[in-house]
N, C-alpha and C. Protein backbone atom coordinates (compact mmCIF):
# COMPACT_ATOMS: atom_id res chain seq x y z
N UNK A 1 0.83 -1.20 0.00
CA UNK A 1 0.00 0.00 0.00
C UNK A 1 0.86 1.25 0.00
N UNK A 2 2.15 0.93 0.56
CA UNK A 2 2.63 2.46 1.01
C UNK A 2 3.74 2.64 -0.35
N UNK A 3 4.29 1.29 -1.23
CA UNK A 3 4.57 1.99 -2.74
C UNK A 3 3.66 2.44 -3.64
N UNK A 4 2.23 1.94 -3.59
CA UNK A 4 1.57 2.67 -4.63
C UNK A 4 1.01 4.16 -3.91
N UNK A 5 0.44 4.33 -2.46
CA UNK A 5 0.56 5.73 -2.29
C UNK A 5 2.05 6.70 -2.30
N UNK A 6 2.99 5.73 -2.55
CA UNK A 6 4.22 6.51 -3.01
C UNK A 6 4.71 7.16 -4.35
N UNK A 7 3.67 5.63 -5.11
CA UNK A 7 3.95 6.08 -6.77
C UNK A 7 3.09 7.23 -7.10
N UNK A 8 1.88 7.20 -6.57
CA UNK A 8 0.52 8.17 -7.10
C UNK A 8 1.53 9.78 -6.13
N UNK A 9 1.83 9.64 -5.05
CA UNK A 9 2.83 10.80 -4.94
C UNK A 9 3.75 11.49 -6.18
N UNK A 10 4.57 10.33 -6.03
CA UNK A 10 5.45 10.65 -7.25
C UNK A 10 5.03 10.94 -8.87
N UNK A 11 3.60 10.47 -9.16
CA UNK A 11 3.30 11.56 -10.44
C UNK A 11 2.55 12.26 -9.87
N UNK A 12 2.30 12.47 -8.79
CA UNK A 12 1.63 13.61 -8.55
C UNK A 12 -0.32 13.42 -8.36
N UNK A 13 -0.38 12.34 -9.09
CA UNK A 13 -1.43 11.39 -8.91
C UNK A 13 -1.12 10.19 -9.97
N UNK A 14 -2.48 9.44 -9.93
CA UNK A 14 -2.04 7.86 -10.73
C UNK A 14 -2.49 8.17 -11.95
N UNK A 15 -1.60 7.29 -12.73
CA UNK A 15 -1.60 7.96 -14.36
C UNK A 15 -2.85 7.00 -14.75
N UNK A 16 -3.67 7.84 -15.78
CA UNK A 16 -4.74 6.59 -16.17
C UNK A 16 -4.61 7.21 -17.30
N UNK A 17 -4.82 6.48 -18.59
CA UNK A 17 -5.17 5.80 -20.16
C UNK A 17 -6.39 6.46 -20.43
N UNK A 18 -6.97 6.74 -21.20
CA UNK A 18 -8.29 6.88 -21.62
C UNK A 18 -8.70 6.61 -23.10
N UNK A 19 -9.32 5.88 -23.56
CA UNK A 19 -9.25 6.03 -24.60
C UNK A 19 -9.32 7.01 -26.01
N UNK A 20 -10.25 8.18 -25.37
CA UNK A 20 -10.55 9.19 -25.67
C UNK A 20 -9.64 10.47 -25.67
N UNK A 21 -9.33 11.13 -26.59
CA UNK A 21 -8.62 12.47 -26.37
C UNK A 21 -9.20 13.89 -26.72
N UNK A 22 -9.65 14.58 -25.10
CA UNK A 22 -10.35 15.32 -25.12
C UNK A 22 -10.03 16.58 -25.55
N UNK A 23 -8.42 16.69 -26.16
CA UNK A 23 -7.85 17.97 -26.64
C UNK A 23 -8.32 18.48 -27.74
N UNK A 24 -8.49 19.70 -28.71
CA UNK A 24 -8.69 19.95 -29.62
C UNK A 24 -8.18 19.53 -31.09
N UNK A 25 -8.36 19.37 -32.11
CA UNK A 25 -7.92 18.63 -33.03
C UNK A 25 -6.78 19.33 -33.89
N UNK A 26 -5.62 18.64 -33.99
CA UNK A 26 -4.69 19.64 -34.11
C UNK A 26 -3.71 19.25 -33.18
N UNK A 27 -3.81 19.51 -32.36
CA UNK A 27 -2.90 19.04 -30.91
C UNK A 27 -2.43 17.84 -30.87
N UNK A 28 -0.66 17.91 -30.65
CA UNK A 28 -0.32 16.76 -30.47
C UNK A 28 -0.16 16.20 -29.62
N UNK A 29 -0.01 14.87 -29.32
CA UNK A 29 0.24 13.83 -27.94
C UNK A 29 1.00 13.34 -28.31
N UNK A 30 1.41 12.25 -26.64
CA UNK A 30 2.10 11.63 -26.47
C UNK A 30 3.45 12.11 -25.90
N UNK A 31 4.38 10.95 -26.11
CA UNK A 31 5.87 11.40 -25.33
C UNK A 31 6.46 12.25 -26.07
N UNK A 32 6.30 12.26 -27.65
CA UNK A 32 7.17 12.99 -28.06
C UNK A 32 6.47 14.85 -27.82
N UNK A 33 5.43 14.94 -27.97
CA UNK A 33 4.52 16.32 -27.79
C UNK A 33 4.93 16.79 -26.52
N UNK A 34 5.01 15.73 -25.71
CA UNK A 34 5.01 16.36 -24.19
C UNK A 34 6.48 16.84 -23.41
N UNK A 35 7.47 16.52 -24.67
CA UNK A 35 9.13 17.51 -24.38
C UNK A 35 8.72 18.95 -24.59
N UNK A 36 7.85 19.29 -25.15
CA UNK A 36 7.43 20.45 -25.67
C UNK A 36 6.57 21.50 -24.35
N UNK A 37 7.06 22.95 -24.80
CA UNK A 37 5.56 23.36 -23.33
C UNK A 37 4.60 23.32 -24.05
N UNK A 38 3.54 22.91 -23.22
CA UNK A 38 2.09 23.11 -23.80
C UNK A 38 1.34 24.46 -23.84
N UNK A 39 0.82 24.12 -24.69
CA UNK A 39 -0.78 25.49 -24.54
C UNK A 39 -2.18 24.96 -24.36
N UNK A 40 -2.09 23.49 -23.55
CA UNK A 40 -3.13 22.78 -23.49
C UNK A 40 -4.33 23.48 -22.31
N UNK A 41 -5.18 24.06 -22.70
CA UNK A 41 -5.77 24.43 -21.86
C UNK A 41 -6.62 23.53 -20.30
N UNK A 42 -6.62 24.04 -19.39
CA UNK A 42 -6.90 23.45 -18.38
C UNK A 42 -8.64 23.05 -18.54
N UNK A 43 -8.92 22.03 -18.21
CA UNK A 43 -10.38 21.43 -18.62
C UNK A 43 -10.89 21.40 -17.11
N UNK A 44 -12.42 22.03 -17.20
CA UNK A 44 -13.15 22.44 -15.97
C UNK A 44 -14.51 21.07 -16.30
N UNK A 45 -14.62 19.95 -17.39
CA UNK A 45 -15.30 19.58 -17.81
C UNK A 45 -15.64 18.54 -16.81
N UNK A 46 -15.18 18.24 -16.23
CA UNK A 46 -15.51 17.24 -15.06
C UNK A 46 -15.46 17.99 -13.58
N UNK A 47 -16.41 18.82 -13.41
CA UNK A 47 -16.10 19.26 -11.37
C UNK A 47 -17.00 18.25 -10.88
N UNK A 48 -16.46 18.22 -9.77
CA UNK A 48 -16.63 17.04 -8.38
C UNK A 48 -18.09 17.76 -7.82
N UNK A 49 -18.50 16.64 -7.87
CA UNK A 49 -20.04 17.04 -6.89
C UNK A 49 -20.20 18.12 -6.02
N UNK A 50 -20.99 18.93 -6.44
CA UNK A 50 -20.89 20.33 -5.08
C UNK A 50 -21.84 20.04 -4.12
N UNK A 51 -22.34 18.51 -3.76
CA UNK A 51 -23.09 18.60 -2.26
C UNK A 51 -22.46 19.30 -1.15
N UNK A 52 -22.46 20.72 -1.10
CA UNK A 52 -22.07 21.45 0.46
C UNK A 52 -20.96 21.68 0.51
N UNK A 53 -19.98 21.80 -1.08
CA UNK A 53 -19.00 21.99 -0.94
C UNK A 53 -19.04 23.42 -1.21
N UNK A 54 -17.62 23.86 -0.70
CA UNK A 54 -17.22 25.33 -0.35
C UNK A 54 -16.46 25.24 -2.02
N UNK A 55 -16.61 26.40 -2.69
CA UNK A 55 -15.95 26.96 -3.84
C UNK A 55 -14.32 26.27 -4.03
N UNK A 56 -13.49 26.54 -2.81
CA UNK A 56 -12.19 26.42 -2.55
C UNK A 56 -12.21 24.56 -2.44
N UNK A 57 -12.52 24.31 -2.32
CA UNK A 57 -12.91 22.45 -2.30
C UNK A 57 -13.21 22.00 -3.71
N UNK A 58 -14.23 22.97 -4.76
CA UNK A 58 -14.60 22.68 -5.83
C UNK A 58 -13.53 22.69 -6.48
N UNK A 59 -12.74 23.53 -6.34
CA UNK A 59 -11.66 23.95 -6.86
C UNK A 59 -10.82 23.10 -6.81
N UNK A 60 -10.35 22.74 -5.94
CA UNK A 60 -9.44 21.71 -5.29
C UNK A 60 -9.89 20.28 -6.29
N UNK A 61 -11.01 19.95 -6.08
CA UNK A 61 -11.34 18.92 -6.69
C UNK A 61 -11.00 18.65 -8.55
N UNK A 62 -11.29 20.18 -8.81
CA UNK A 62 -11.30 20.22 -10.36
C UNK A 62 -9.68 20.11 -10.95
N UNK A 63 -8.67 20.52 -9.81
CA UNK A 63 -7.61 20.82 -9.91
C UNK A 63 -6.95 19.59 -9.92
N UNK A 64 -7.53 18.34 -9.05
CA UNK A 64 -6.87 17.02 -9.15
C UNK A 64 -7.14 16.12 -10.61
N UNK A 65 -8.47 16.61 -10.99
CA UNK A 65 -8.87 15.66 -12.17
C UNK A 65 -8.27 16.62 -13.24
N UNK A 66 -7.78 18.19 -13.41
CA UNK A 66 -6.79 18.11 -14.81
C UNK A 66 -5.36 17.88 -14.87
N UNK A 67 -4.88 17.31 -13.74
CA UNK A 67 -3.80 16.69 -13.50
C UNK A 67 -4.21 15.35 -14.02
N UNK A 68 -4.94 14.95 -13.27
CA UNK A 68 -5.25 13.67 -14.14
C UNK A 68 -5.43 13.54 -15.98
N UNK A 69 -6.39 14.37 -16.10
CA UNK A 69 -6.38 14.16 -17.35
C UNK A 69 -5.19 14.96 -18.55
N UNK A 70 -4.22 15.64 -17.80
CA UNK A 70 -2.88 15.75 -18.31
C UNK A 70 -2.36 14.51 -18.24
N UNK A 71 -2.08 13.92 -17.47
CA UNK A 71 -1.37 12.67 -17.74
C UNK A 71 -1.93 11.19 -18.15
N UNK A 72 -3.39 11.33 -18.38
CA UNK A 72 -4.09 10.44 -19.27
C UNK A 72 -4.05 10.94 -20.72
N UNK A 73 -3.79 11.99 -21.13
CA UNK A 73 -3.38 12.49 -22.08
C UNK A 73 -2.06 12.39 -22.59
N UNK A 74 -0.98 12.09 -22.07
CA UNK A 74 0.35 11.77 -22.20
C UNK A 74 1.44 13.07 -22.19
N UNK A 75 0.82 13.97 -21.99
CA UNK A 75 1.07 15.59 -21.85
C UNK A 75 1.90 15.77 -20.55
N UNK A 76 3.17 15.18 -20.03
CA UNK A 76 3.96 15.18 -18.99
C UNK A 76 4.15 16.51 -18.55
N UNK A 77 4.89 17.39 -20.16
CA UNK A 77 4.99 18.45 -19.67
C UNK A 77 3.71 19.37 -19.38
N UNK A 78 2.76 19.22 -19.94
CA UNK A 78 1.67 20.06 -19.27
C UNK A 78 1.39 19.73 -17.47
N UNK A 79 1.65 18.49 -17.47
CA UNK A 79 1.23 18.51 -15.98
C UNK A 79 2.55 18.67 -15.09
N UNK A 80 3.27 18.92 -15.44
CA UNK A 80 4.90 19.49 -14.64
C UNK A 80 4.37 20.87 -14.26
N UNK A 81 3.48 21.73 -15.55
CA UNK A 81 3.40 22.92 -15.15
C UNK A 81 2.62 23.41 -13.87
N UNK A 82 1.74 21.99 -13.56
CA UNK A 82 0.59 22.14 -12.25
C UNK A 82 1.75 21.66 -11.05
N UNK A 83 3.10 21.52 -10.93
CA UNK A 83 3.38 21.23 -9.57
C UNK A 83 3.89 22.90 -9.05
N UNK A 84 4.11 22.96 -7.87
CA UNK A 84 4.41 23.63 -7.05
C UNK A 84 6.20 24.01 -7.66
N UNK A 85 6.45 25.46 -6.99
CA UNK A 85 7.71 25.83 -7.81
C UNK A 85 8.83 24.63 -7.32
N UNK A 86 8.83 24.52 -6.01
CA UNK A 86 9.82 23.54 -5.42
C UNK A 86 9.97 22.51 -5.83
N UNK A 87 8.94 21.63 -6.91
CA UNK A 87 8.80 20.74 -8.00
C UNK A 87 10.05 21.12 -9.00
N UNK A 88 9.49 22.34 -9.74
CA UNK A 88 9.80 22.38 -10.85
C UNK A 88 11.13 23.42 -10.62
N UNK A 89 11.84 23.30 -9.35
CA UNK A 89 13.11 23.44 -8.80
C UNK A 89 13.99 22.32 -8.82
N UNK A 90 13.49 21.11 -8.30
CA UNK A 90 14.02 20.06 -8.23
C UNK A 90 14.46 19.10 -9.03
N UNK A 91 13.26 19.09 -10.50
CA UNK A 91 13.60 18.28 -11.65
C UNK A 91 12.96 19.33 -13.04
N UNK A 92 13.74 19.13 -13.73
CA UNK A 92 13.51 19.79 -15.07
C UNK A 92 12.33 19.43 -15.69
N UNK A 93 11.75 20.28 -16.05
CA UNK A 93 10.44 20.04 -17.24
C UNK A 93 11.29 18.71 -18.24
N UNK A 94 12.28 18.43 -18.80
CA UNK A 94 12.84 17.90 -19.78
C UNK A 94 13.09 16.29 -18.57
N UNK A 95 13.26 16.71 -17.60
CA UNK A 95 13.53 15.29 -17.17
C UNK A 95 12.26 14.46 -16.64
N UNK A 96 11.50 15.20 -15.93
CA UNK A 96 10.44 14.73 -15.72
C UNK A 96 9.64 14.23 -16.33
N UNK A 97 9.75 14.77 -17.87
CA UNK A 97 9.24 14.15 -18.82
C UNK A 97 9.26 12.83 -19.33
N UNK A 98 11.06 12.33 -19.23
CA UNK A 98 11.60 11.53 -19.48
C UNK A 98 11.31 10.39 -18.51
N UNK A 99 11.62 10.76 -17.31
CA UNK A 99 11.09 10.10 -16.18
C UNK A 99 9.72 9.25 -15.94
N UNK A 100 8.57 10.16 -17.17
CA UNK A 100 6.91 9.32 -17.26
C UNK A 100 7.05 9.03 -18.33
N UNK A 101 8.01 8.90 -19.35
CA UNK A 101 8.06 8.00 -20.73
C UNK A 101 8.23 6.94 -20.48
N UNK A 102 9.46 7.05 -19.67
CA UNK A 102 10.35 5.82 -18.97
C UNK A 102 9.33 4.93 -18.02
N UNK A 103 8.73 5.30 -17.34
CA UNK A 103 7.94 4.69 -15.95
C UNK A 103 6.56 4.61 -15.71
N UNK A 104 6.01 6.05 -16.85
CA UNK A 104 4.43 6.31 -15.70
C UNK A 104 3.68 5.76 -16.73
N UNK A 105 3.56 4.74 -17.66
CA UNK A 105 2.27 4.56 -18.15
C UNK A 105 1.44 3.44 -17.42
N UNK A 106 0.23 2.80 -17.77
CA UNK A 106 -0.63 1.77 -17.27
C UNK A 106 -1.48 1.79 -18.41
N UNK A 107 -2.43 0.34 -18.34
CA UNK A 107 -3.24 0.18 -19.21
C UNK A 107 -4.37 1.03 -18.84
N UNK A 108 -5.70 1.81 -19.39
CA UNK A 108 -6.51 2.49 -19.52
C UNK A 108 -7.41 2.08 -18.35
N UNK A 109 -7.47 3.16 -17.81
CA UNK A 109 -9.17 2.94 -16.70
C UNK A 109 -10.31 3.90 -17.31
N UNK A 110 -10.97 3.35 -16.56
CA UNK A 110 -12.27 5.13 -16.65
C UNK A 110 -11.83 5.81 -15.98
N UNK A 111 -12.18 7.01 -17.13
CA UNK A 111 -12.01 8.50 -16.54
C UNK A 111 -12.01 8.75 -14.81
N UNK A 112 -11.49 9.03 -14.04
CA UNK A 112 -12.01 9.24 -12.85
C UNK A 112 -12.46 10.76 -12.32
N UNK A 113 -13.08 10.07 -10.94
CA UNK A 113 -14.33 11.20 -10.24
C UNK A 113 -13.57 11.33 -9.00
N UNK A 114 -13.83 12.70 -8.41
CA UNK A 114 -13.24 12.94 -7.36
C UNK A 114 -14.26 12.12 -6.22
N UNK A 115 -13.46 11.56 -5.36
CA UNK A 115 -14.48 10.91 -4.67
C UNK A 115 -14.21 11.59 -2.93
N UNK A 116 -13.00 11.73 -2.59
CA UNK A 116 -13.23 13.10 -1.18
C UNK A 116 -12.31 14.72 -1.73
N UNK A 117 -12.46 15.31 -1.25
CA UNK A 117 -11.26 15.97 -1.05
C UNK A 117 -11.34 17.13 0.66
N UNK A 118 -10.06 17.07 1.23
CA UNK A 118 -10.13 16.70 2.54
C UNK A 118 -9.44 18.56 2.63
N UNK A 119 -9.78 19.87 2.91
CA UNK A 119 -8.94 20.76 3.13
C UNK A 119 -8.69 20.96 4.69
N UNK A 120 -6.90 20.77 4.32
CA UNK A 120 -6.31 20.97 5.86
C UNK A 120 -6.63 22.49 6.73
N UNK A 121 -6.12 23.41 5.53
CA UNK A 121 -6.81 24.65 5.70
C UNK A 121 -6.57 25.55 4.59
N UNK A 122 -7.14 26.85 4.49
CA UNK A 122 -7.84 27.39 2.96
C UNK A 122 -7.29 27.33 1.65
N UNK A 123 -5.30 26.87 2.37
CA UNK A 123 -4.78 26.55 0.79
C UNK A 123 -3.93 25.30 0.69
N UNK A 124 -4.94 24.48 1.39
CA UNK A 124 -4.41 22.91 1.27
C UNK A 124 -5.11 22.17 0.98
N UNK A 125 -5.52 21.35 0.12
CA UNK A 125 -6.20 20.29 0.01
C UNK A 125 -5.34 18.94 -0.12
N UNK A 126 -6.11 17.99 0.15
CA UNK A 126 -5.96 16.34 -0.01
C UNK A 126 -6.91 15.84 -0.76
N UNK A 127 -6.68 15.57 -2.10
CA UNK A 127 -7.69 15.22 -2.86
C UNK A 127 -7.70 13.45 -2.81
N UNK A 128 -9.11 12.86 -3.25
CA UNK A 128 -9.01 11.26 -3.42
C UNK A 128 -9.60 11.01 -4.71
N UNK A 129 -9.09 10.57 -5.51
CA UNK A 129 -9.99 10.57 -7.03
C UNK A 129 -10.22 8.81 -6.65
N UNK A 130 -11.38 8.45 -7.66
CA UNK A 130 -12.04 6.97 -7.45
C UNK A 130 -10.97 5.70 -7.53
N UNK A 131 -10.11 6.65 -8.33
CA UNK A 131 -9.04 5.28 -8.93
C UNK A 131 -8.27 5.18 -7.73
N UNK A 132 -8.22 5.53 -6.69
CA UNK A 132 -8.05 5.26 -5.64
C UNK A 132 -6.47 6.32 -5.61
N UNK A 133 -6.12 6.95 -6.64
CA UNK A 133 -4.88 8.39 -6.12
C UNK A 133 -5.27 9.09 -5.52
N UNK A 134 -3.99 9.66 -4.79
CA UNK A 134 -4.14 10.73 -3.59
C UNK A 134 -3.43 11.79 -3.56
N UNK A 135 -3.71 13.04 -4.05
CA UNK A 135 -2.77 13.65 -4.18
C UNK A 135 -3.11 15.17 -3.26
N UNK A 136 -1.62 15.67 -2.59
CA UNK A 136 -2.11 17.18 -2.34
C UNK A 136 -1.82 18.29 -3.02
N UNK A 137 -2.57 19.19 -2.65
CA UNK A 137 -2.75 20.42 -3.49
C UNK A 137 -2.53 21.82 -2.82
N UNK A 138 -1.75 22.79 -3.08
CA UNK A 138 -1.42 23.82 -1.96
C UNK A 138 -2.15 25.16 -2.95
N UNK A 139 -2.45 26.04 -2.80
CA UNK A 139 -3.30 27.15 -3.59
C UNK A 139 -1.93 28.41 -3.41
N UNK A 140 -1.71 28.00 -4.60
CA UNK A 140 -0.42 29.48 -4.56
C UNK A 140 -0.80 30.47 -5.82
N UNK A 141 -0.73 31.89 -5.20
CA UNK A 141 -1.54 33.14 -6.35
C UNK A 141 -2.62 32.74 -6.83
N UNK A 142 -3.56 32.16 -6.43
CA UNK A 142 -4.99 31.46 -6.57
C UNK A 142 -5.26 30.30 -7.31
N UNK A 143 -3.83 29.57 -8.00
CA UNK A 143 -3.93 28.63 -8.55
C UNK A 143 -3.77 27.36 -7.71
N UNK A 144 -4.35 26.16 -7.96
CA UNK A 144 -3.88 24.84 -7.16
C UNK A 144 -2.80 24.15 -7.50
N UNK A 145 -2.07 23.47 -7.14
CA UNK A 145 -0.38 22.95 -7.59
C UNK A 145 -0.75 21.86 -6.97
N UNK A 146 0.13 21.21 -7.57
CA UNK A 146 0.34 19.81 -7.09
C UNK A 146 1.58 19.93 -5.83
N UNK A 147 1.40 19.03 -5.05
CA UNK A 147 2.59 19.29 -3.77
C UNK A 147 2.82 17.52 -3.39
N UNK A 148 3.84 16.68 -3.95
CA UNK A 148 4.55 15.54 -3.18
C UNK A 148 4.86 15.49 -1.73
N UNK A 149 5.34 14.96 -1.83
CA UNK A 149 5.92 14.50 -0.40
C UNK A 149 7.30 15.03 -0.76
N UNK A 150 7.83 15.39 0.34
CA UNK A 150 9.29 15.94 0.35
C UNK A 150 10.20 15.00 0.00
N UNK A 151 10.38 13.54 0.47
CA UNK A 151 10.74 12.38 0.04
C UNK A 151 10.70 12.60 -1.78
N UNK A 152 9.80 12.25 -2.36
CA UNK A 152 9.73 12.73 -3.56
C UNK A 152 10.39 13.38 -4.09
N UNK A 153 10.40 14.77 -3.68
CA UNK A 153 10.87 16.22 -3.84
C UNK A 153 12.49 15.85 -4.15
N UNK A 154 12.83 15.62 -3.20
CA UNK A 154 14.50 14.59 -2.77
C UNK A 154 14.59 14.27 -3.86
N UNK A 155 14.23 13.17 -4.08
CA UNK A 155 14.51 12.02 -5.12
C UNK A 155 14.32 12.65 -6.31
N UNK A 156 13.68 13.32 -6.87
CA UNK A 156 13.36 13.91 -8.03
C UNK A 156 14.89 15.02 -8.52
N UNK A 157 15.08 15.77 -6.94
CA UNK A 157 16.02 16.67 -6.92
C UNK A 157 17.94 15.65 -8.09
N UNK A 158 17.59 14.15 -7.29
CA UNK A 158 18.86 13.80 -8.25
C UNK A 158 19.10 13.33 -9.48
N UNK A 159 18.05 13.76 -10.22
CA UNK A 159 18.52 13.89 -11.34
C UNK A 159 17.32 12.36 -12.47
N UNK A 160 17.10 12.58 -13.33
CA UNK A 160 16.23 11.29 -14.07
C UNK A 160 17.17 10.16 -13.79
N UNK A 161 18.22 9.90 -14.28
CA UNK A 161 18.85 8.73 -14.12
C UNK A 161 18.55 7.79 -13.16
N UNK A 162 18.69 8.67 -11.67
CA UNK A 162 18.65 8.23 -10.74
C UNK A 162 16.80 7.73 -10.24
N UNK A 163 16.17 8.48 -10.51
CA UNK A 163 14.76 8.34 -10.20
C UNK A 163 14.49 7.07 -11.21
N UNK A 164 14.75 6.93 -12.44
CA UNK A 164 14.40 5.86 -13.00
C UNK A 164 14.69 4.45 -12.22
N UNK A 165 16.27 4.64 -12.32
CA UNK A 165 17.05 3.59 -11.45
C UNK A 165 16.25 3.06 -9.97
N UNK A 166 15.64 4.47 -9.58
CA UNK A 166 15.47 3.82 -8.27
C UNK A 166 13.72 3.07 -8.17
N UNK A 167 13.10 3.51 -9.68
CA UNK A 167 11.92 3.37 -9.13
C UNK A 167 11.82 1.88 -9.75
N UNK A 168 12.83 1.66 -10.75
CA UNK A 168 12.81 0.24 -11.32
C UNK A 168 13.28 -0.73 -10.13
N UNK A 169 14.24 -0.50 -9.44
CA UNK A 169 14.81 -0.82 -8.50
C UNK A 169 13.19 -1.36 -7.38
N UNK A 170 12.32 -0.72 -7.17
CA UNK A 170 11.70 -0.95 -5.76
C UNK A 170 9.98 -0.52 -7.07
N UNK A 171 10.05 -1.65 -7.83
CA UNK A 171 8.84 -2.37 -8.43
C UNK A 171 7.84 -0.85 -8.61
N UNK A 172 8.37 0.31 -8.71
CA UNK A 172 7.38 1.69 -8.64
C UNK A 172 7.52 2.12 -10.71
N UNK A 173 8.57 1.53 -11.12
CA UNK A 173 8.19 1.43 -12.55
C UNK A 173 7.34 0.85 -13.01
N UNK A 174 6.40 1.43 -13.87
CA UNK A 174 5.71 0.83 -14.62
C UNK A 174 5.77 -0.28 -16.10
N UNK A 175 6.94 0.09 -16.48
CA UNK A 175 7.05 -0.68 -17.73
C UNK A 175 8.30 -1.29 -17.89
């Protein structure tokens, strides 16, 4: 339990497949598209149930599923752009990329639904999407970011080589 809430850390949430590509036509995918920065716009097309939720929760929620569907999309670098700066301090847009060519795919699920999301306080969330990832979310200049575990953070900091190595190493590679 505690490598796959390690892996869904480490992309930031769990990568899912879809068969469908909800980008505009024109737009490229995949690994090779996603060395590239994107101009993929952020998709509000799925928000999380608002039974009694507070705006800042909706938010939170919507913020975990276009992470998700960045990386069901194969768009690495688009979803590099949703982590937190201390992320994108630690490992390069170019490596990170390399890093979910190398490791983060899986065969296709359904789309997923936010199923909790937990705020610690007004700019933290803990999101739970159905597929059972967990990811947190910190609200910096009003946007939501993705936020790992510092562990993560670490590991990311030495470099792709090493993150590959280590995740093949302790069964957290995917392929």
């Amino acid at each position: 339990m505690t490598a796959v809430l390690g892996l869904a850390g480490v992309l930031g949430a769990a990568l899912i497949n879809r068969a469908t590509d909800p980008r505009p036509e024109g737009k490229a995918t995949g690994p090779a598209a996603s060395a590239m920065p994107s101009d993929s716009p952020i998709r509000d097309s799925r928000p999380p149930s608002t039974g009694g939720q507070t705006g800042a929760t909706q938010a939170a929620g919507t913020a975990a599923l276009n992470l998700e569907d960045r990386f069901a999309m194969g768009d690495y670098s688009a979803a590099w752009e949703l982590f937190v700066p201390e992320v994108q301090q630690a490992i390069s847009r170019a490596d990170y990329v390399r890093v979910m060519v190398e490791c983060g795919s899986r065969s296709p699920s359904p789309a997923p639904s936010v199923k909790t999301v937990r705020m610690e306080n007004e700019n933290r969330a803990v999101v739970e999407l159905s597929t059972s990832a967990r990811t947190t979310l910190v609200r910096i200049d009003g946007e939501w970011r993705s936020k790992p575990s510092d562990e993560v953070i670490a590991l990311w900091a030495t470099g792709a080589d090493n993150v590959i190595r280590e995740y093949r190493n302790t069964d957290r590679c995917r392929k």
